[in-house]
C-alpha atoms as a PDB file:
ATOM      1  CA  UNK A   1     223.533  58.907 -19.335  1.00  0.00           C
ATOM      2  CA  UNK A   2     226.333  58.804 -16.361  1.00  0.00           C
ATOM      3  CA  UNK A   3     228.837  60.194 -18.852  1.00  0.00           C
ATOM      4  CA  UNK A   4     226.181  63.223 -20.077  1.00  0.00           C
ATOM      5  CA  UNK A   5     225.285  63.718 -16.526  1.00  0.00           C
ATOM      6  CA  UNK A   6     228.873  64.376 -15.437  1.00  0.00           C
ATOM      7  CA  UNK A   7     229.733  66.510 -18.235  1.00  0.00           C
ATOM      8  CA  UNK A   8     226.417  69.097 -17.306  1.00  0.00           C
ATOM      9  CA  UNK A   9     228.536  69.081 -13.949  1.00  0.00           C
ATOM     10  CA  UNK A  10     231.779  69.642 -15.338  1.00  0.00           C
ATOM     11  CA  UNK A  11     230.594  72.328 -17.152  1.00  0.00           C
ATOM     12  CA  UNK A  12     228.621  74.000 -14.228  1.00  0.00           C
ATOM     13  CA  UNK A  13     232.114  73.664 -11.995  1.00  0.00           C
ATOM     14  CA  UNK A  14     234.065  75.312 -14.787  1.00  0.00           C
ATOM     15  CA  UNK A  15     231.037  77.759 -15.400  1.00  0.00           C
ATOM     16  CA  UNK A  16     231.116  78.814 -11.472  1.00  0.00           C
ATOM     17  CA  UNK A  17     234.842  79.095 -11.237  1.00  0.00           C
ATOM     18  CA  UNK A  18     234.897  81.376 -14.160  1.00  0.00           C
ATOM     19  CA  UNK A  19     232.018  83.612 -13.297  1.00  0.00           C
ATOM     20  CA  UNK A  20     234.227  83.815  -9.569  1.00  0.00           C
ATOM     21  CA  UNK A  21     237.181  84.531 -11.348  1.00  0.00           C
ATOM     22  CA  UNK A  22     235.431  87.403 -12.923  1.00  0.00           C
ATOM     23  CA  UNK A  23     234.354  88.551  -9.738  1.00  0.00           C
ATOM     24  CA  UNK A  24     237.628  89.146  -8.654  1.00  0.00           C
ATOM     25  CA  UNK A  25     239.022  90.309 -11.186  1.00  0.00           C
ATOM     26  CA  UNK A  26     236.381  92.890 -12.059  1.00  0.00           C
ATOM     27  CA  UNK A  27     237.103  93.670  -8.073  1.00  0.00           C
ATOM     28  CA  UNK A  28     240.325  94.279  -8.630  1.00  0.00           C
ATOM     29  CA  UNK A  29     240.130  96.257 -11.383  1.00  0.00           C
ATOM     30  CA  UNK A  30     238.073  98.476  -9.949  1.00  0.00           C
ATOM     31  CA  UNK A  31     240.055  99.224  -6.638  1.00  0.00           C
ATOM     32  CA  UNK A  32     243.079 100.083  -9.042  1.00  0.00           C
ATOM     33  CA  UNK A  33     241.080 102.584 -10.498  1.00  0.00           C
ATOM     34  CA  UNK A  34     240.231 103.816  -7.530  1.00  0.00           C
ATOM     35  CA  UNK A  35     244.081 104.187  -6.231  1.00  0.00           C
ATOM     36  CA  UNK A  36     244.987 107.998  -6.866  1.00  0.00           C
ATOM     37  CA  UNK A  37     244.190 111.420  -6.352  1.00  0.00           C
ATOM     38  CA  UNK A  38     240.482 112.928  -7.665  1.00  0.00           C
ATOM     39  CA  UNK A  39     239.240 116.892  -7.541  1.00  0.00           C
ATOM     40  CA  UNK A  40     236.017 116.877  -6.684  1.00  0.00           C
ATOM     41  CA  UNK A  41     233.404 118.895  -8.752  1.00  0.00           C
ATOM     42  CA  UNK A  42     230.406 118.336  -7.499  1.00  0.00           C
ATOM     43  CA  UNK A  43     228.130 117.532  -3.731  1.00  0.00           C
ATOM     44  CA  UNK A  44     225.174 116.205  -4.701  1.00  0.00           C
ATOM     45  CA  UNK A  45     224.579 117.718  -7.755  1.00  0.00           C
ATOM     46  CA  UNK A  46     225.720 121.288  -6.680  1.00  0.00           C
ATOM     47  CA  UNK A  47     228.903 122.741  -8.348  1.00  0.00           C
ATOM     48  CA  UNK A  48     231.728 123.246  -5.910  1.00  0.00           C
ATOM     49  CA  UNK A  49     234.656 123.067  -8.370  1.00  0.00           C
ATOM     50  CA  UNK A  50     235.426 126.235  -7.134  1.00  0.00           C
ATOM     51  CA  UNK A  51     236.039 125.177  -3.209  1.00  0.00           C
ATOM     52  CA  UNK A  52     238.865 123.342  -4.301  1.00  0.00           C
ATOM     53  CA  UNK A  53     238.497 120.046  -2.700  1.00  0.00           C
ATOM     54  CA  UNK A  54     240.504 116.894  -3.615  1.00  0.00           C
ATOM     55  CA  UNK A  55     240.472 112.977  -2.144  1.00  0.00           C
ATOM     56  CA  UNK A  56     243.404 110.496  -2.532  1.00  0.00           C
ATOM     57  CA  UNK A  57     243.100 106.653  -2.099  1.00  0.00           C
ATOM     58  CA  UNK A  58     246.295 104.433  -1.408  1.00  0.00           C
ATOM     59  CA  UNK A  59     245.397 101.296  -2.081  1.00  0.00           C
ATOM     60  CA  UNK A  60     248.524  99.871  -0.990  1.00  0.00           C
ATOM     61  CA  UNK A  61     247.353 100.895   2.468  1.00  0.00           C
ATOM     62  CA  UNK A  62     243.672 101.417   2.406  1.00  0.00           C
ATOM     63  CA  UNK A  63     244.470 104.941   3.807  1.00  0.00           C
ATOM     64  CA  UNK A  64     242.663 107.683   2.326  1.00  0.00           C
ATOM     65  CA  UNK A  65     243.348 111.191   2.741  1.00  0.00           C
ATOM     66  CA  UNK A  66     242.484 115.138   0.538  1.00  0.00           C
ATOM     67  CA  UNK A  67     241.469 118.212   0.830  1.00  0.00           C
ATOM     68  CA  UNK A  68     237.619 119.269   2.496  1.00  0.00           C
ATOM     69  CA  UNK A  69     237.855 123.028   1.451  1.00  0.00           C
ATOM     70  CA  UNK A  70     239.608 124.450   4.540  1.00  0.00           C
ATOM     71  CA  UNK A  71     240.818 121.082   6.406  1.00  0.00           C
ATOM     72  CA  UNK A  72     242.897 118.474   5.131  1.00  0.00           C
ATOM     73  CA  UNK A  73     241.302 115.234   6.412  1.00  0.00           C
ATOM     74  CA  UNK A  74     242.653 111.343   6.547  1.00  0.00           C
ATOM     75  CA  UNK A  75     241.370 108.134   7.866  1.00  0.00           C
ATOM     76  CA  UNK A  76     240.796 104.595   5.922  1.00  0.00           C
ATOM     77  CA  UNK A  77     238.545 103.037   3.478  1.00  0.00           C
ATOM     78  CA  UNK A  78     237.688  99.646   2.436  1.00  0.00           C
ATOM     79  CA  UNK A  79     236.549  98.014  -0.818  1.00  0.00           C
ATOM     80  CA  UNK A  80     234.331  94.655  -2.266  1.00  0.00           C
ATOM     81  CA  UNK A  81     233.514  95.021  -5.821  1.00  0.00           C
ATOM     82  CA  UNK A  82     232.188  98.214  -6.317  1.00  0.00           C
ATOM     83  CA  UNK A  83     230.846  98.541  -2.351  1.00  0.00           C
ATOM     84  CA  UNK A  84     233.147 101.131   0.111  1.00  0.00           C
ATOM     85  CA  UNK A  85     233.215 101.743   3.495  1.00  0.00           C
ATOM     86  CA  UNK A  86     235.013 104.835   5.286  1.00  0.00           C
ATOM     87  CA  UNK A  87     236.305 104.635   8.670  1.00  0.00           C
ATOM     88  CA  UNK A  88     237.531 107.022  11.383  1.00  0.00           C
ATOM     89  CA  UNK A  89     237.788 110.072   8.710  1.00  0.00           C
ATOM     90  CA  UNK A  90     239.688 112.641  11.239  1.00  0.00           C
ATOM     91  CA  UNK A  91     240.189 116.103  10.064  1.00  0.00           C
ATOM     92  CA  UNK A  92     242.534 119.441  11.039  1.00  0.00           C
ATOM     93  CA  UNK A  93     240.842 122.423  13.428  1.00  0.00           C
ATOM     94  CA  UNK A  94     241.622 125.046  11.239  1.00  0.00           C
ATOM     95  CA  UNK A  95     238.921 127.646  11.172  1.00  0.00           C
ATOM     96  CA  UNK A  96     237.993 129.662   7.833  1.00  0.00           C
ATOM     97  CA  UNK A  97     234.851 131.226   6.601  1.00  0.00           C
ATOM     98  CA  UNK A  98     231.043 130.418   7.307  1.00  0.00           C
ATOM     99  CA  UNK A  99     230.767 129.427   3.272  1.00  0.00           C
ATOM    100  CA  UNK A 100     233.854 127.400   3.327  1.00  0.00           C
ATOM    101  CA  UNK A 101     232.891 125.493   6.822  1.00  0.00           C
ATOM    102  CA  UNK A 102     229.459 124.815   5.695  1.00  0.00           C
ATOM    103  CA  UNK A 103     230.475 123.139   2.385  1.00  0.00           C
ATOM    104  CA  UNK A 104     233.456 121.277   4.564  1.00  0.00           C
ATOM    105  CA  UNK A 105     230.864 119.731   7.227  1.00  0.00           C
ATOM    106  CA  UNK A 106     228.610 118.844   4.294  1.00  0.00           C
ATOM    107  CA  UNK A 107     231.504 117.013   2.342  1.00  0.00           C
ATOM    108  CA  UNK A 108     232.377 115.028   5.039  1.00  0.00           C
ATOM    109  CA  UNK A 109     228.858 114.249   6.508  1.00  0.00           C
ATOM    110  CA  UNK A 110     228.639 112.648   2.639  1.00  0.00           C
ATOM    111  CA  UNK A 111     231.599 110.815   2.856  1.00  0.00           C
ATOM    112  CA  UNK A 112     230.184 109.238   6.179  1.00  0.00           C
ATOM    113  CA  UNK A 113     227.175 107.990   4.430  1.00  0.00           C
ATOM    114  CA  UNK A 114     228.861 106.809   1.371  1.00  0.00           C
ATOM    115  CA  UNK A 115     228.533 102.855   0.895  1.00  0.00           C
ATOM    116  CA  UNK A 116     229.480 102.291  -2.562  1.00  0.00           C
ATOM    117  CA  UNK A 117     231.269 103.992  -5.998  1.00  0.00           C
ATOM    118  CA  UNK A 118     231.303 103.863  -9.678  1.00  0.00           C
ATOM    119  CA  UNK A 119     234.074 104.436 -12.161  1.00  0.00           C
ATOM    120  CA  UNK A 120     233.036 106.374 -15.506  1.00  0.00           C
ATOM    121  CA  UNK A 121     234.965 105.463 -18.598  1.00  0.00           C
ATOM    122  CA  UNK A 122     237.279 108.940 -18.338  1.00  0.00           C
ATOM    123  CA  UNK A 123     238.472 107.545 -14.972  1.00  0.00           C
ATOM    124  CA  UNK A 124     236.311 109.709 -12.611  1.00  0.00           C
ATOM    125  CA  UNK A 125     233.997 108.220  -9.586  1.00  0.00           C
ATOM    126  CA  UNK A 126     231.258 108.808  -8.098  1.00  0.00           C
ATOM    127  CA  UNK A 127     230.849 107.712  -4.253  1.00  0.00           C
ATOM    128  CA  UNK A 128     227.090 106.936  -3.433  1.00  0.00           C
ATOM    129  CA  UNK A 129     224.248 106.467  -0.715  1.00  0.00           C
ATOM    130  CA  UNK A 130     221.908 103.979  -1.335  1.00  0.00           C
ATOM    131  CA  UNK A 131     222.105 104.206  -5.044  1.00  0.00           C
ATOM    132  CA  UNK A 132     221.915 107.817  -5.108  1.00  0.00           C
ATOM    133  CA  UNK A 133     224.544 110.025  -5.980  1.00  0.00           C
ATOM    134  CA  UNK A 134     226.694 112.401  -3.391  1.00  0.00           C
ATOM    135  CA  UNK A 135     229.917 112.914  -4.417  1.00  0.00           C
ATOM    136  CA  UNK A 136     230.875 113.508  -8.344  1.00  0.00           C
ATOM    137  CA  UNK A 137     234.907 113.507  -8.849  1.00  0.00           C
ATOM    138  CA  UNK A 138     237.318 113.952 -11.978  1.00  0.00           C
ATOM    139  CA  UNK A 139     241.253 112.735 -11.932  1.00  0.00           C
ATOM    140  CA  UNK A 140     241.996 116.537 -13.720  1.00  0.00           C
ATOM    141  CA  UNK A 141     241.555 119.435 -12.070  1.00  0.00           C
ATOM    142  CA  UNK A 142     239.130 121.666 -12.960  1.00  0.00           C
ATOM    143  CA  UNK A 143     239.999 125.474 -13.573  1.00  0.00           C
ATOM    144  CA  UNK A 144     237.696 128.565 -14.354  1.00  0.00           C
ATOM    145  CA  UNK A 145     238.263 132.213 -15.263  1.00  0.00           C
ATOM    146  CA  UNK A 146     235.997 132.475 -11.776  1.00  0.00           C
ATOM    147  CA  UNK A 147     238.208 130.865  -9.820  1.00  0.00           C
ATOM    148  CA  UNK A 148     241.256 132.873 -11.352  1.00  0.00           C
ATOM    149  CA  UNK A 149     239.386 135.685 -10.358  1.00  0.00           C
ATOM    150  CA  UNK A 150     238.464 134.640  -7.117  1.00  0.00           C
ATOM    151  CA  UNK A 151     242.277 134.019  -6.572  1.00  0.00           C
ATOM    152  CA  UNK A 152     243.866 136.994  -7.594  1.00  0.00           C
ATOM    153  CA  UNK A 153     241.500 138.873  -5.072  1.00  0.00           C
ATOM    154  CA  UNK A 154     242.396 136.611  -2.490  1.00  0.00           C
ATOM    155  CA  UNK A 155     244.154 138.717   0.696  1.00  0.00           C
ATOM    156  CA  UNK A 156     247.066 137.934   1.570  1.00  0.00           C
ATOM    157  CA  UNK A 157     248.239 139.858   4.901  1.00  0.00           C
ATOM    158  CA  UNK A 158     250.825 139.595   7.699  1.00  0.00           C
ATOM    159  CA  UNK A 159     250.156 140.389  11.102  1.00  0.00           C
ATOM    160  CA  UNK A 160     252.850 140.933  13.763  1.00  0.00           C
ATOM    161  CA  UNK A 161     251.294 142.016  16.922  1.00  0.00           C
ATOM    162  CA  UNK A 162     253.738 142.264  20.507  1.00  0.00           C
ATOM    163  CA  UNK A 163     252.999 143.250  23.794  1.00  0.00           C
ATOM    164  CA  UNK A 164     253.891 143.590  27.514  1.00  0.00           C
ATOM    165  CA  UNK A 165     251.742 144.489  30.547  1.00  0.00           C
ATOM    166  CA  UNK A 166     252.108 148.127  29.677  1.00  0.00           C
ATOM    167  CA  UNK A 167     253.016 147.708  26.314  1.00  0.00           C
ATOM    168  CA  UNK A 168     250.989 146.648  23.112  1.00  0.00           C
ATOM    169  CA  UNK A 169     251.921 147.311  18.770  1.00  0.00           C
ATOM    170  CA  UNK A 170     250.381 145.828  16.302  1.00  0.00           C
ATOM    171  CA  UNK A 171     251.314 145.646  12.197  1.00  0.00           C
ATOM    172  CA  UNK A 172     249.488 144.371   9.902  1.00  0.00           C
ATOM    173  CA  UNK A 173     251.080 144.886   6.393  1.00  0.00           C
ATOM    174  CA  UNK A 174     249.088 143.974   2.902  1.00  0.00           C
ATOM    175  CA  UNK A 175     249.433 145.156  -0.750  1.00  0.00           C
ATOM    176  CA  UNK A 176     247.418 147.896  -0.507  1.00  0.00           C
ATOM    177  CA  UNK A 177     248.592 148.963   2.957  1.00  0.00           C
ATOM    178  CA  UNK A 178     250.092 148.955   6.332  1.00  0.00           C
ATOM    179  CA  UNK A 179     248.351 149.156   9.139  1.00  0.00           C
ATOM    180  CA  UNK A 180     249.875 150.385  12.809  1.00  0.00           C
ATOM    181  CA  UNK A 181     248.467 150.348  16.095  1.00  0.00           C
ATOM    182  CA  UNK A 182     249.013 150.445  19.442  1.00  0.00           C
ATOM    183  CA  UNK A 183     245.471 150.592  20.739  1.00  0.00           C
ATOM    184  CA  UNK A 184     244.819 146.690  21.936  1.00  0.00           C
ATOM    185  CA  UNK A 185     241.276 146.929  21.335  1.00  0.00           C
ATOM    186  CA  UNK A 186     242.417 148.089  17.782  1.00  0.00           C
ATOM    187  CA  UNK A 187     240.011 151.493  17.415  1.00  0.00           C
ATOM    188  CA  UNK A 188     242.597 153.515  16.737  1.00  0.00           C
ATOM    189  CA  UNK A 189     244.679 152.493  13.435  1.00  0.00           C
ATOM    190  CA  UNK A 190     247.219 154.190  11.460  1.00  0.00           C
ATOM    191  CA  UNK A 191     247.391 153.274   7.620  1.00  0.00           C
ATOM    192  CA  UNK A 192     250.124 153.838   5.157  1.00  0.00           C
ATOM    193  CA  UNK A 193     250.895 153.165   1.214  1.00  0.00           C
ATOM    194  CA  UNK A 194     253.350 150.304   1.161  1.00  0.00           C
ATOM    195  CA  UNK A 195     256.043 150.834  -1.898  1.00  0.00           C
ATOM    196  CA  UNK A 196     255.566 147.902  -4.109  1.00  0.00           C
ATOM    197  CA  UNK A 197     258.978 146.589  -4.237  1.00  0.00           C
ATOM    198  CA  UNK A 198     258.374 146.335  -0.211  1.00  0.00           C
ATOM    199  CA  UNK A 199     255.863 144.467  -0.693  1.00  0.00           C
ATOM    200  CA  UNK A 200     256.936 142.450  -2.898  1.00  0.00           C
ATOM    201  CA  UNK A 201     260.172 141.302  -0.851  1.00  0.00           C
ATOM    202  CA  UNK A 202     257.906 140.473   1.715  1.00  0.00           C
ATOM    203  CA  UNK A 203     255.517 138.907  -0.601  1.00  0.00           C
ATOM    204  CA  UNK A 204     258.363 136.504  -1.342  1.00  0.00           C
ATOM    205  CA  UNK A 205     259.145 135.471   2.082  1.00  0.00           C
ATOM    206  CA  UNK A 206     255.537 134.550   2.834  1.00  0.00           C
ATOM    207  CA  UNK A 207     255.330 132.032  -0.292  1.00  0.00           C
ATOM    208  CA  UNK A 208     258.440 130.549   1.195  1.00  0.00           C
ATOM    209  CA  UNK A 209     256.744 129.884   4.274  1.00  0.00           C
ATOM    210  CA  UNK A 210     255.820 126.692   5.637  1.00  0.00           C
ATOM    211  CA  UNK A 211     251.991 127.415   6.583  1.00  0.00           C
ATOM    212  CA  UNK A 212     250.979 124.083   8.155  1.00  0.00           C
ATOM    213  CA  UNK A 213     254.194 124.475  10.139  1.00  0.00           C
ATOM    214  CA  UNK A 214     253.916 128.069  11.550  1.00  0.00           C
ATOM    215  CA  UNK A 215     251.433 125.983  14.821  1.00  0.00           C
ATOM    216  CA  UNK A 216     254.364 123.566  15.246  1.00  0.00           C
ATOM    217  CA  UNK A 217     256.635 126.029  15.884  1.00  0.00           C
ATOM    218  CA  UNK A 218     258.920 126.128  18.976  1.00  0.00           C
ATOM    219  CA  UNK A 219     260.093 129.165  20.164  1.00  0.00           C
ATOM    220  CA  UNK A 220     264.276 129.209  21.104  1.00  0.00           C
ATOM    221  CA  UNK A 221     263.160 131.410  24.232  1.00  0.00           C
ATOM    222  CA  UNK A 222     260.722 131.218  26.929  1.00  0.00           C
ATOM    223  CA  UNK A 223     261.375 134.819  28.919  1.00  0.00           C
ATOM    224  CA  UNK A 224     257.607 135.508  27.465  1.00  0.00           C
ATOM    225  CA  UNK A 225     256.564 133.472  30.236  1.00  0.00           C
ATOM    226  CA  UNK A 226     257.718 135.530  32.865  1.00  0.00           C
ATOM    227  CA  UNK A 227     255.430 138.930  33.345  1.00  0.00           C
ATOM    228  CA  UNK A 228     256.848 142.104  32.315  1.00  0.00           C
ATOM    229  CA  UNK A 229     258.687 140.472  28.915  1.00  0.00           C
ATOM    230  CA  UNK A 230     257.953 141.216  25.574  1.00  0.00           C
ATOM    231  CA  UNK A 231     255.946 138.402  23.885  1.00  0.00           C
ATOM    232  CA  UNK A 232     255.078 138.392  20.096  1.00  0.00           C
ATOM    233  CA  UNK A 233     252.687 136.387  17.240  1.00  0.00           C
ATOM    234  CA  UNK A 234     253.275 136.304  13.623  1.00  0.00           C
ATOM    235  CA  UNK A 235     250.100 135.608  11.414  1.00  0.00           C
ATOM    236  CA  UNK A 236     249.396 135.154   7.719  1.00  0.00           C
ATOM    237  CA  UNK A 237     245.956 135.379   6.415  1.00  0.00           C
ATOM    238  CA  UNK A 238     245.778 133.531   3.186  1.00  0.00           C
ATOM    239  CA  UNK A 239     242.725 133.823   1.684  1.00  0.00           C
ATOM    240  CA  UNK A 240     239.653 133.013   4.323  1.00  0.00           C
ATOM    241  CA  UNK A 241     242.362 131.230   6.290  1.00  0.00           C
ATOM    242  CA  UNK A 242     244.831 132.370   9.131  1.00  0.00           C
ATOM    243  CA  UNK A 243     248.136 130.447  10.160  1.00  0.00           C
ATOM    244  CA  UNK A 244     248.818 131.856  13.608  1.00  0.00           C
ATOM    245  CA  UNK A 245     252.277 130.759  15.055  1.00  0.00           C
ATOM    246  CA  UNK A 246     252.844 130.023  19.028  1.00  0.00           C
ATOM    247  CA  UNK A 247     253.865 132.969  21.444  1.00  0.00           C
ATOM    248  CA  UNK A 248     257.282 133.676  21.184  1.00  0.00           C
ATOM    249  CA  UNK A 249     259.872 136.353  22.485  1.00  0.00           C
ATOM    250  CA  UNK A 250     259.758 139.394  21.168  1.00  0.00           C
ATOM    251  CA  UNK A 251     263.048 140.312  19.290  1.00  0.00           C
ATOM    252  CA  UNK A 252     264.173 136.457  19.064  1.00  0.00           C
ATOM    253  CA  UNK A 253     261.589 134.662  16.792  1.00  0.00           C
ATOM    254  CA  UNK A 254     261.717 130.915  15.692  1.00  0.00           C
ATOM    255  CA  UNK A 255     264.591 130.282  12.958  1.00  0.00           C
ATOM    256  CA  UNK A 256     261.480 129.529  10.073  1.00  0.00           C
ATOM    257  CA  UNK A 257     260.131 132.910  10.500  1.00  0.00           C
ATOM    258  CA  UNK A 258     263.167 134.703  11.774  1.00  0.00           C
ATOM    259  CA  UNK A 259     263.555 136.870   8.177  1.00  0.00           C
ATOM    260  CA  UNK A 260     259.882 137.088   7.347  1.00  0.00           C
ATOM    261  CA  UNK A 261     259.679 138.896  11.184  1.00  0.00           C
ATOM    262  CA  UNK A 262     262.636 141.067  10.540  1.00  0.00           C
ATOM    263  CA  UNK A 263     261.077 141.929   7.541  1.00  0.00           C
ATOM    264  CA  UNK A 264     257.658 143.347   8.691  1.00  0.00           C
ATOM    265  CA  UNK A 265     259.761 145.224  11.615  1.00  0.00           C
ATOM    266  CA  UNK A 266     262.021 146.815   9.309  1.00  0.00           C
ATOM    267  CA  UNK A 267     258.714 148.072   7.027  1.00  0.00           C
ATOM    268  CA  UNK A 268     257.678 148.899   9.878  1.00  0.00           C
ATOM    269  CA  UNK A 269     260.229 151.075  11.049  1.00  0.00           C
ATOM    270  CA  UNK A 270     260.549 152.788   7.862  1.00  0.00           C
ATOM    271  CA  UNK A 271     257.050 153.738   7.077  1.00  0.00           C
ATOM    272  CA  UNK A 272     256.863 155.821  10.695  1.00  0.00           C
ATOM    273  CA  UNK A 273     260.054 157.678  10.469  1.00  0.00           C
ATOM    274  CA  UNK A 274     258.876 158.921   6.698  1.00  0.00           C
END
């Protein structure tokens, strides 16, 4: 009876151990799923493939990181079989369009409130509230003739705009156009065909750009400062968004930008003396 007795225990001690093991395992498993970058597709059941928006876990670090539309956003996360918790999610200040900021604040209201995940058998998640569904995500990105569409119509503009006390010009120069002014509360605009090859030099320069680094900037000069100098901005509207670089001196722009300035001048220049 002693010997039957301690074998029932043996067997419940391996039993537990194993089921433990499990546990962990199945833990682990899961979190190393969860390591890498995902596109989301859909917020609560709503498409928003289109929007673009992407979220990358390091599990190495427990840092997590993406995309939210018009921000890029980071903070940390932490895991327990298939349970998560975000933490101090901080996010850029860029400003774009009502659409895009409303999806944004939505996103990351849902990633607030998101307490656990799932991982389907194709390798994409889905973050959760309370058993209920939020946030829908695939590891390939999704692409549609719509959002092909969508980008080709994107604008893409420069804007160089310098002024004085006394003194104020403004360019802005697209594909279809170029625009001159040098009425500050901008009634009073000049437009003009842009030649395509133009355009397309210039088009070059502002690919080569870094955007995120056109706020960083620092200018080489600071006779802006002073009242009576020149002092100019550079801007480049990409889609709903606008990189705006610091005030600099007119006629001696940061390095990054220096060509890409000359550039719109020199357009410039041409297009009123035709």
């Amino acid at each position: 009876m002693k010997f039957i007795l301690s074998l029932v225990a043996l067997l419940i001690t391996v039993s537990s151990c194993k089921s433990n093991t499990d546990v962990v395992e199945n833990s682990k498993t899961m979190q190393e799923h969860l390591s890498g970058t995902y596109y989301i597709t859909q917020l609560e059941g709503n498409d928003i493939t289109l929007n673009k928006l992407e979220i990358t876990f390091d599990e190495t670090s427990n840092k997590v990181n993406g995309t939210a539309g018009c921000n890029s956003f980071f903070g940390n996360y932490s895991t327990e079989n298939n349970t998560i918790t975000f933490g101090d999610i901080g996010a850029t200040k860029k400003l774009c369009s009502k659409n895009i900021m409303a999806i944004e604040a939505y996103f990351l209201k849902s990633l607030s409130l998101v307490d656990s995940f799932s991982v389907d058998a194709n390798g994409g998640i889905s973050l959760l509230a309370n058993d209920k569904i939020l946030i829908t995500a695939t590891r390939t990105a999704q692409t549609t003739k719509k959002s092909d569409e969508i980008n080709d119509n994107y604008i893409t503009a420069v804007k160089y705009q310098t002024s004085t006390r006394g003194f104020f010009n403004f360019i802005l120069i697209s594909k279809n156009k170029i625009a001159i002014s040098e009425d500050r509360s901008l009634q009073n605009i000049k437009n003009y065909n842009i030649d395509a090859t133009q355009w397309n030099e210039l088009k070059s320069l502002i690919d080569a750009t870094d955007l995120e680094g056109l706020l960083k900037l620092t200018p080489p000069s600071q006779n802006h400062q002073h009242d009576g100098a020149a002092h100019a901005t550079l801007a480049l509207q990409i889609g709903d968004i606008e990189y705006m670089t610091p005030t600099f001196d007119h006629g001696n722009p940061p390095k990054a930008i220096e060509a890409l300035v000359n550039k719109v001048l020199s357009i410039k220049e041409n297009t009123v003396k035709q």
